[in-house]
Protein backbone atom coordinates (compact mmCIF):
# COMPACT_ATOMS: atom_id res chain seq x y z
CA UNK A 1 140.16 160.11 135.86
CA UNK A 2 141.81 156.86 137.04
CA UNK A 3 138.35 156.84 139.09
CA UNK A 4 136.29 156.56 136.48
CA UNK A 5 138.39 154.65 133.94
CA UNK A 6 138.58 151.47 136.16
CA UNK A 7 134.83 150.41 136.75
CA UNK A 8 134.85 150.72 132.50
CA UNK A 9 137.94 148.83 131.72
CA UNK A 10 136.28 146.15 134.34
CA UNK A 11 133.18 146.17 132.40
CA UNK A 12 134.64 145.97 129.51
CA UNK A 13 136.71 142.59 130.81
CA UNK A 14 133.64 141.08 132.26
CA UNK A 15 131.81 141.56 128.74
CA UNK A 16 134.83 139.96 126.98
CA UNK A 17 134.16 136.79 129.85
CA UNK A 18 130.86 136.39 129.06
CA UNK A 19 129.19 133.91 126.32
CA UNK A 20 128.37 136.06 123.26
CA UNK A 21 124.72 135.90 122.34
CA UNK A 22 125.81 134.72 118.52
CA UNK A 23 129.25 132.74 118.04
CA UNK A 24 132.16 134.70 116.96
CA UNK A 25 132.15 132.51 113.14
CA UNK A 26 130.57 129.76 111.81
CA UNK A 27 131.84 125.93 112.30
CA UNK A 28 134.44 125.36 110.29
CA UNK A 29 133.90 124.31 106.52
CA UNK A 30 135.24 124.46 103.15
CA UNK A 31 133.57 127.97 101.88
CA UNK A 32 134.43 127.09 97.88
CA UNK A 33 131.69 123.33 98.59
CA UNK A 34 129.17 125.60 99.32
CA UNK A 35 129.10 128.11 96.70
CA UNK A 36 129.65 124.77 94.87
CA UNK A 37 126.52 123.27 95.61
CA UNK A 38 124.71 126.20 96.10
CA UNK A 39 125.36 126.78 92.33
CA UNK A 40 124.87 123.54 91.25
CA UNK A 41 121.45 122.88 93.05
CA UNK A 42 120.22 125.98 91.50
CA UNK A 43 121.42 125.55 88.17
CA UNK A 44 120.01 122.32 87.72
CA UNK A 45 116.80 123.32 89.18
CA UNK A 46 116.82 125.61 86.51
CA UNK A 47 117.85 123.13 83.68
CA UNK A 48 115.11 120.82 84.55
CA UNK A 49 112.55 124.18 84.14
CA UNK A 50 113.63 124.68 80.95
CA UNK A 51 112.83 121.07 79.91
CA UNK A 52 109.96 120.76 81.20
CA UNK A 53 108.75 124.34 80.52
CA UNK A 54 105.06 123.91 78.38
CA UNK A 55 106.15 120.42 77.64
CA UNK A 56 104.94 116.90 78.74
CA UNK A 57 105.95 114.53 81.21
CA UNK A 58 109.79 112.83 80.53
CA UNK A 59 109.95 109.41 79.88
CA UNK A 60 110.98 108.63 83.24
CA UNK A 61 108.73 110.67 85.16
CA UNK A 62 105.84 108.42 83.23
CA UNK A 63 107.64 104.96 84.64
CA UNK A 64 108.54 105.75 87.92
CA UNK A 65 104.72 107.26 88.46
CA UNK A 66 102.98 104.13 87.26
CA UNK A 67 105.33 101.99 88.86
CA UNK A 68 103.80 103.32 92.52
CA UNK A 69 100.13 102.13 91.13
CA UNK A 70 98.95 98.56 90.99
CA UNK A 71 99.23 97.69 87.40
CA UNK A 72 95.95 97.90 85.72
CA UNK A 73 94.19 99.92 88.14
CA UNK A 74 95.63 103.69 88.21
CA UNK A 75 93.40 104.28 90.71
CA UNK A 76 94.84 101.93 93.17
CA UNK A 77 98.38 102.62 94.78
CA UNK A 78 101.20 99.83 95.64
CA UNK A 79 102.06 98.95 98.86
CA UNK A 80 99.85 97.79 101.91
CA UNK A 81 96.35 99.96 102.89
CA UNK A 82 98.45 101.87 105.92
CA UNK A 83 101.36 103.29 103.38
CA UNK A 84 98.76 105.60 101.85
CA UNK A 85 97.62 107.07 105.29
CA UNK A 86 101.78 107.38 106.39
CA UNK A 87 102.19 109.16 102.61
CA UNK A 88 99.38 111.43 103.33
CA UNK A 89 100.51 112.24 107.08
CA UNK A 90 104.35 112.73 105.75
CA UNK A 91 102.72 115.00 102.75
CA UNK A 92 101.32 117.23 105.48
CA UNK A 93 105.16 117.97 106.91
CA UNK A 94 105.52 119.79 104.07
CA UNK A 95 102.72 122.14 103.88
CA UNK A 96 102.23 125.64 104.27
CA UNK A 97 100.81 125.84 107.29
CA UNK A 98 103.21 123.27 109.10
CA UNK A 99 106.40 125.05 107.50
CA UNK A 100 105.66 128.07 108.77
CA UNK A 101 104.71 126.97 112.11
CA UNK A 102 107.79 125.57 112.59
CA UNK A 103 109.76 128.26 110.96
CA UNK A 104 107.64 131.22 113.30
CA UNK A 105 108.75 128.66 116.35
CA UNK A 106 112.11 128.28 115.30
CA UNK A 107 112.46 132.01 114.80
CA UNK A 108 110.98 132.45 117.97
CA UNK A 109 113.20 130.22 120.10
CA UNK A 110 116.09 132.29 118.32
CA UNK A 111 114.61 135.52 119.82
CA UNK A 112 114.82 133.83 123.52
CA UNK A 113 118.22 133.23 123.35
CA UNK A 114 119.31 136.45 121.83
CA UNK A 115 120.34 134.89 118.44
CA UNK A 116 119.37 137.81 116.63
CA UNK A 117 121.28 136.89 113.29
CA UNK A 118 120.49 133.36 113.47
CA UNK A 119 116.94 134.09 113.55
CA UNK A 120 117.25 136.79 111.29
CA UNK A 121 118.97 134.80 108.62
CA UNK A 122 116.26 132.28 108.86
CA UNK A 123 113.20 134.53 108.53
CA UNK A 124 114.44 136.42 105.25
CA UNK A 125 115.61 132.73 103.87
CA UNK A 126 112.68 130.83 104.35
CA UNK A 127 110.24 134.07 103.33
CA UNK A 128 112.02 135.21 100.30
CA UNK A 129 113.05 131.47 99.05
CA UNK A 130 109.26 130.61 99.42
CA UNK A 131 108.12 133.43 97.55
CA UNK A 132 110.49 132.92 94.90
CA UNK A 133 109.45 128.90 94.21
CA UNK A 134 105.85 130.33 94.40
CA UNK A 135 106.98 132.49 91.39
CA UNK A 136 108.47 129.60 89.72
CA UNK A 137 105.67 127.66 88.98
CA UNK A 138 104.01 130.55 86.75
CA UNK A 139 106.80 130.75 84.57
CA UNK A 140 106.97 127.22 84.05
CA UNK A 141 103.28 126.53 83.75
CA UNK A 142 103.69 122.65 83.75
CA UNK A 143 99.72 121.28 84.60
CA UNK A 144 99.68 118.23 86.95
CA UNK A 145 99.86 114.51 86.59
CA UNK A 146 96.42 113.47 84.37
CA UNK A 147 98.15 109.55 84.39
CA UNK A 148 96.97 108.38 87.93
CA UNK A 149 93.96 109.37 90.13
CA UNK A 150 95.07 112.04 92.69
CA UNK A 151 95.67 110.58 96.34
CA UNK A 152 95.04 114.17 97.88
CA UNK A 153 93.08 117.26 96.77
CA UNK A 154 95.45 119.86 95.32
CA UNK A 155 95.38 122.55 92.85
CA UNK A 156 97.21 124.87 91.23
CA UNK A 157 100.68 124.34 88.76
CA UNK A 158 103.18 121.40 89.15
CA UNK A 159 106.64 122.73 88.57
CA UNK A 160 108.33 122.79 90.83
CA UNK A 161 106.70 120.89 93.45
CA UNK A 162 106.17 123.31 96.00
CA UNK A 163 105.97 120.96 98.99
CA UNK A 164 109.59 119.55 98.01
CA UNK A 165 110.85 123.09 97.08
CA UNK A 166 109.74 124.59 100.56
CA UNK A 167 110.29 121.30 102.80
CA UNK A 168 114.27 121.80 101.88
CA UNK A 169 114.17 125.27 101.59
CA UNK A 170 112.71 125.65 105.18
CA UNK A 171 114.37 122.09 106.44
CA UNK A 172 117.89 122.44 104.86
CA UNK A 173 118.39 126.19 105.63
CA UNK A 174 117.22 125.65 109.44
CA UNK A 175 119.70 122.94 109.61
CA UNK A 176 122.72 124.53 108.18
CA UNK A 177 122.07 128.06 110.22
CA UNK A 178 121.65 125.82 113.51
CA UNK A 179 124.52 124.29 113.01
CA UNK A 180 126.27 127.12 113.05
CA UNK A 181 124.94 128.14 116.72
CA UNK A 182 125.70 124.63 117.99
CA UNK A 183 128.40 122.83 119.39
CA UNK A 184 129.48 119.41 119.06
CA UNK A 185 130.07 118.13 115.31
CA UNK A 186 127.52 114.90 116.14
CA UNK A 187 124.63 117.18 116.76
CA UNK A 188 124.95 119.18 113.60
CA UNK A 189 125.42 115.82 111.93
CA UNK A 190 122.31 114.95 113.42
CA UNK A 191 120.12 118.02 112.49
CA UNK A 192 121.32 117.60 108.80
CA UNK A 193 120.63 114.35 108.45
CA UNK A 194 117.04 114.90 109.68
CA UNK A 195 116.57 117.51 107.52
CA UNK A 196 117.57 115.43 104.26
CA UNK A 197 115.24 112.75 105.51
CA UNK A 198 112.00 115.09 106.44
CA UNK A 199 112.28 116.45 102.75
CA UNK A 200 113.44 113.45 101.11
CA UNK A 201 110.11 111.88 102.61
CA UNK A 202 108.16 114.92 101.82
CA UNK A 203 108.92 114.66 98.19
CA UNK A 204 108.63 111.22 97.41
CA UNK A 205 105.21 111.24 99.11
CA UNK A 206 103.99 113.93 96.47
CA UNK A 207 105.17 111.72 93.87
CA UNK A 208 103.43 108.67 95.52
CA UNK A 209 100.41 110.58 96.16
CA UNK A 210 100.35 110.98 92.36
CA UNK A 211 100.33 114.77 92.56
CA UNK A 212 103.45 115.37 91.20
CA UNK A 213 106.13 113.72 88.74
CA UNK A 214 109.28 113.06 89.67
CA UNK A 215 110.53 115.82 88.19
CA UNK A 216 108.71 118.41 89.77
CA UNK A 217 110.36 117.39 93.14
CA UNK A 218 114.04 116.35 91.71
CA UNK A 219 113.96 120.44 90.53
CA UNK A 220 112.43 120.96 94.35
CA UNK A 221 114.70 119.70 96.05
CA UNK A 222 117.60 120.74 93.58
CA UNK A 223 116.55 124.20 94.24
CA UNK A 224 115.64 123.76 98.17
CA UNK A 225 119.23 122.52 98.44
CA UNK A 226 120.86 124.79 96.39
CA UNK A 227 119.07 127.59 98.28
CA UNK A 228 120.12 125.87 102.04
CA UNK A 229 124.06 125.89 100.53
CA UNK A 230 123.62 129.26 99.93
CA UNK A 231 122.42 130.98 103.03
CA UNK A 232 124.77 128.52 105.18
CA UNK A 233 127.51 130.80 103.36
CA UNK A 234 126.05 133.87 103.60
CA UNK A 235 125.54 133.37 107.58
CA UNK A 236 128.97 132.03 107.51
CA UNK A 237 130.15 135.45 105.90
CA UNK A 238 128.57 137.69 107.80
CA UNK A 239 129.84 135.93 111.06
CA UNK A 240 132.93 136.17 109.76
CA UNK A 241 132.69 140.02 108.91
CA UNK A 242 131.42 140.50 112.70
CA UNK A 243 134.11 138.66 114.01
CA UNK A 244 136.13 140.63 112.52
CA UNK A 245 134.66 144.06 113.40
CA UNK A 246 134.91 142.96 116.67
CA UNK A 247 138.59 142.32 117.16
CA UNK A 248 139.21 145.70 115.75
């Protein structure tokens, strides 16, 4: 018996040696800020719906839009002849088909290195928050700017800007669920702060592009970020429950 016992104790050692394929928890954080802002970026997401719901544009919405035209030509956007090509590449960061190549690559790279939650946690985040901003703009039914000339052939409902909505659903969720399989506190300040800035962009070029007021992406990315806060605590949860399986 003391035969066979030894080679599995030794296994079991070695295992405990190696690097786990997901870390034992997440970085460390204050749990109560996210629920915090996860709350908050949801609930005002949802504030801004119901003001807007079947209504017209806000009184601010109306300024800020014609402030990005040349004033008496609606047609004719401020800013130098190259800022309306950079808008309309930056717009394209946040469309369907680049968000979910980069979330199927993401996922993907995930799957290589045997970060099965991570990449878990990212596919049903992404999918189902996508699905539900889709959703969204039915119930709010908010048509699309009529005050400028369109920069961009869209279609469909306004509210909430779906671009803005899935750039920081997709963006800010990636971020804060990479950040928890990566070490070093300057790289996951890195990733987050290129996240904010890749939606930030992505939103203000919708509003620039005139297909959008400001509104529709304020509620975007109120509800992107909201939705990011969220899922960082539910991955940091479920770590946490693991980890704690584990030492059992």
């Amino acid at each position: 018996m003391l035969h066979v016992a030894a080679p599995r104790l030794e296994a079991e050692e070695l295992s405990d040696q190696l690097p786990p394929a997901e870390p034992r928890a997440a970085p460390p954080a204050p749990p109560l800020a996210w629920i915090m802002l996860a709350i908050a970026g949801l609930i005002a997401a949802a504030l801004l719906a119901l003001k807007v719901r079947d209504g017209g544009p806000l009184g601010w919405d109306r300024a800020i839009i014609l402030a990005l035209r040349t004033p008496g030509d609606n047609a004719q956007p401020i800013g130098p002849a190259w800022l309306h090509e950079v808008m309309v590449n930056v717009t394209a960061l946040g469309s369907g088909t680049v968000l979910t190549i980069v979330v199927v690559a993401i996922v993907g790279l995930f799957l290589v290195q045997r970060l099965w939650l991570t990449a878990a946690l990212v596919a049903v985040a992404t999918l189902l928050g996508s699905g539900i901003a889709a959703q969204a703009k039915y119930w709010v039914g908010r048509p699309r700017p009529d005050l400028v000339d369109h920069l961009v052939q869209v279609t469909g409902l306004s509210f909430p800007s779906g671009h803005a909505t899935n750039s920081a659903i997709v963006y800010l969720t990636l971020a804060g669920l990479v950040a928890q399989v990566t070490r070093g506190r300057s790289t996951r300040l890195y990733v987050l702060v290129l996240a904010m800035l890749l939606a930030g962009a992505i939103g203000c070029s919708r509003v620039y592009l005139g297909v959008h007021w400001p509104s529709d992406v304020l509620a975007g990315w109120c509800a992107g970020t909201g939705w990011a806060a969220m899922w960082w605590w539910i991955g940091a949860a479920v770590r946490q429950r693991l980890a704690a399986r584990r030492s059992r």
